[in-house]
Protein backbone atom coordinates (compact mmCIF):
# COMPACT_ATOMS: atom_id res chain seq x y z
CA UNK A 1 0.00 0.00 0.00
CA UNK A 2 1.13 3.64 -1.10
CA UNK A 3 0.99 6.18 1.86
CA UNK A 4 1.67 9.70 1.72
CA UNK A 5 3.63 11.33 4.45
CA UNK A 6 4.55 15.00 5.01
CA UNK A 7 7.56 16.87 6.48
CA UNK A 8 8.69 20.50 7.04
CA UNK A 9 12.54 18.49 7.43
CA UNK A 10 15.13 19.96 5.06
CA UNK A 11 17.28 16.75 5.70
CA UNK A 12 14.16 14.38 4.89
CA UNK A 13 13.19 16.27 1.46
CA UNK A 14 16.64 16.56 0.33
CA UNK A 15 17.57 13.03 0.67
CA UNK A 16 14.30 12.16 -0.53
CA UNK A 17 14.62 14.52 -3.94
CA UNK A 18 18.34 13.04 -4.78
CA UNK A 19 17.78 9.75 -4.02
CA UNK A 20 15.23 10.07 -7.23
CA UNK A 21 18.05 12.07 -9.17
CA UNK A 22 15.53 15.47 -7.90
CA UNK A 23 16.89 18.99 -7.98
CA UNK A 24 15.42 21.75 -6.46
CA UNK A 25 14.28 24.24 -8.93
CA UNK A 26 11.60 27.10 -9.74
CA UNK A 27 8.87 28.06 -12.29
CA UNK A 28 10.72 30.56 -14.50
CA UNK A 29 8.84 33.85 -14.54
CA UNK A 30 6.73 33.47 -11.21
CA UNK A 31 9.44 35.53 -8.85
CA UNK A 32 10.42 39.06 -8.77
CA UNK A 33 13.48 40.28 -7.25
CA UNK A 34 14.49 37.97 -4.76
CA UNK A 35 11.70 36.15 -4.46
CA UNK A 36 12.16 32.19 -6.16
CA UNK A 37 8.91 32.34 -7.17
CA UNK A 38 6.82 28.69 -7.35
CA UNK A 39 9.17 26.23 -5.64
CA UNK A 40 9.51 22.55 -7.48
CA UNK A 41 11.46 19.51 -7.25
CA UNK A 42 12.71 18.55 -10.59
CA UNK A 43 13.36 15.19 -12.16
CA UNK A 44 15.84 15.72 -15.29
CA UNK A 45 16.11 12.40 -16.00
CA UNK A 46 11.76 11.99 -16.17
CA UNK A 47 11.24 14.93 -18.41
CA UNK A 48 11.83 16.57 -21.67
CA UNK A 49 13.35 19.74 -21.98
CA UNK A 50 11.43 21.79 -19.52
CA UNK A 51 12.29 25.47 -20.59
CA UNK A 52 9.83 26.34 -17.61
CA UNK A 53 12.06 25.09 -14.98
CA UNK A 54 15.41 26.54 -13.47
CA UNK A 55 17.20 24.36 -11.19
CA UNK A 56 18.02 26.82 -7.87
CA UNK A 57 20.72 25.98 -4.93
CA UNK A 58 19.10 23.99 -2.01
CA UNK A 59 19.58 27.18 0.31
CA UNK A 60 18.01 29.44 -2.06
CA UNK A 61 15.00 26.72 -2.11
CA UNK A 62 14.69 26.38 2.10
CA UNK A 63 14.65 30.10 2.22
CA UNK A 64 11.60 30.31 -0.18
CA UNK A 65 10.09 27.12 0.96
CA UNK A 66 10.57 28.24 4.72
CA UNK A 67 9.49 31.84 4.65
CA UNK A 68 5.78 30.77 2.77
CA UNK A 69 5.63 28.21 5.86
CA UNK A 70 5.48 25.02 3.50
CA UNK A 71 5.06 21.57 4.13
CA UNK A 72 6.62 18.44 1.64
CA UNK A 73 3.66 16.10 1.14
CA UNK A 74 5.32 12.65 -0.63
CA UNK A 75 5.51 9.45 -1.54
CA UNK A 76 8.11 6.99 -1.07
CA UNK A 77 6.89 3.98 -2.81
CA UNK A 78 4.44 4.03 -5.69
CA UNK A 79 1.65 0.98 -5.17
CA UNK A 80 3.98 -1.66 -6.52
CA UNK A 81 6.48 -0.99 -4.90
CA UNK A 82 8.49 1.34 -7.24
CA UNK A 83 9.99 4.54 -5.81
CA UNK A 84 7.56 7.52 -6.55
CA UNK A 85 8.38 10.49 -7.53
CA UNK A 86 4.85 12.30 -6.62
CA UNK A 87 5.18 15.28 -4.27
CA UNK A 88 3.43 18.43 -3.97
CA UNK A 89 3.92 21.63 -1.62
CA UNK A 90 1.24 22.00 1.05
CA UNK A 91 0.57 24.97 3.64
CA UNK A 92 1.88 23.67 7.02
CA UNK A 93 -1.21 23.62 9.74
C-alpha cells in the first residue's frame, strides 16, 4: 500500500529529492526580485526539456520554501512498490 507522508525536514526532502536524481528548482517567470517564485522539485532524467524550470541551490530553495511556511507532502513507494516520484507543496497547519 502507497501512503503519503509530510515533512517540514530539510534533511528528509533533500535526501528524498536526490535519491530520485531530484533537484530543487523554480517556475521561471513566477518571482520578482528575490523572491524564487513557485518552488519545485525537478526530475531531469523523467522529463523533456522543460524550458519552464530553473534548477536553484538547495539554500536558495529552504529560504523560499521556509518563509511561505510550506510543508513536503510525498511518496516513497508508488503501489507496486516502485519509488515515486509524486510530491506536492502544502501549507503547514
Amino acid at each position: 500500500m502507497s501512503t503519503s507522508k509530510q515533512t517540514s525536514d530539510h534533511n528528509t526532502i533533500r535526501k528524498w529529492a536526490e535519491q530520485r536524481g531530484g533537484v530543487p528548482a523554480k517556475v521561471r517567470g513566477t518571482g520578482r526580485g528575490d523572491d524564487e517564485g513557485v518552488l519545485r522539485i525537478h526530475f531531469p532524467e523523467n522529463s523533456k526539456s522543460d524550458d519552464q524550470l530553473e534548477e536553484i541551490s538547495w539554500s536558495d530553495f529552504f529560504d523560499k520554501f521556509d518563509a511561505e511556511k510550506l510543508n513536503f507532502l510525498y511518496q516513497e513507494e508508488k503501489a507496486d512498490g516502485e519509488p515515486s516520484t509524486f510530491h506536492k507543496f502544502v501549507n503547514r497547519e
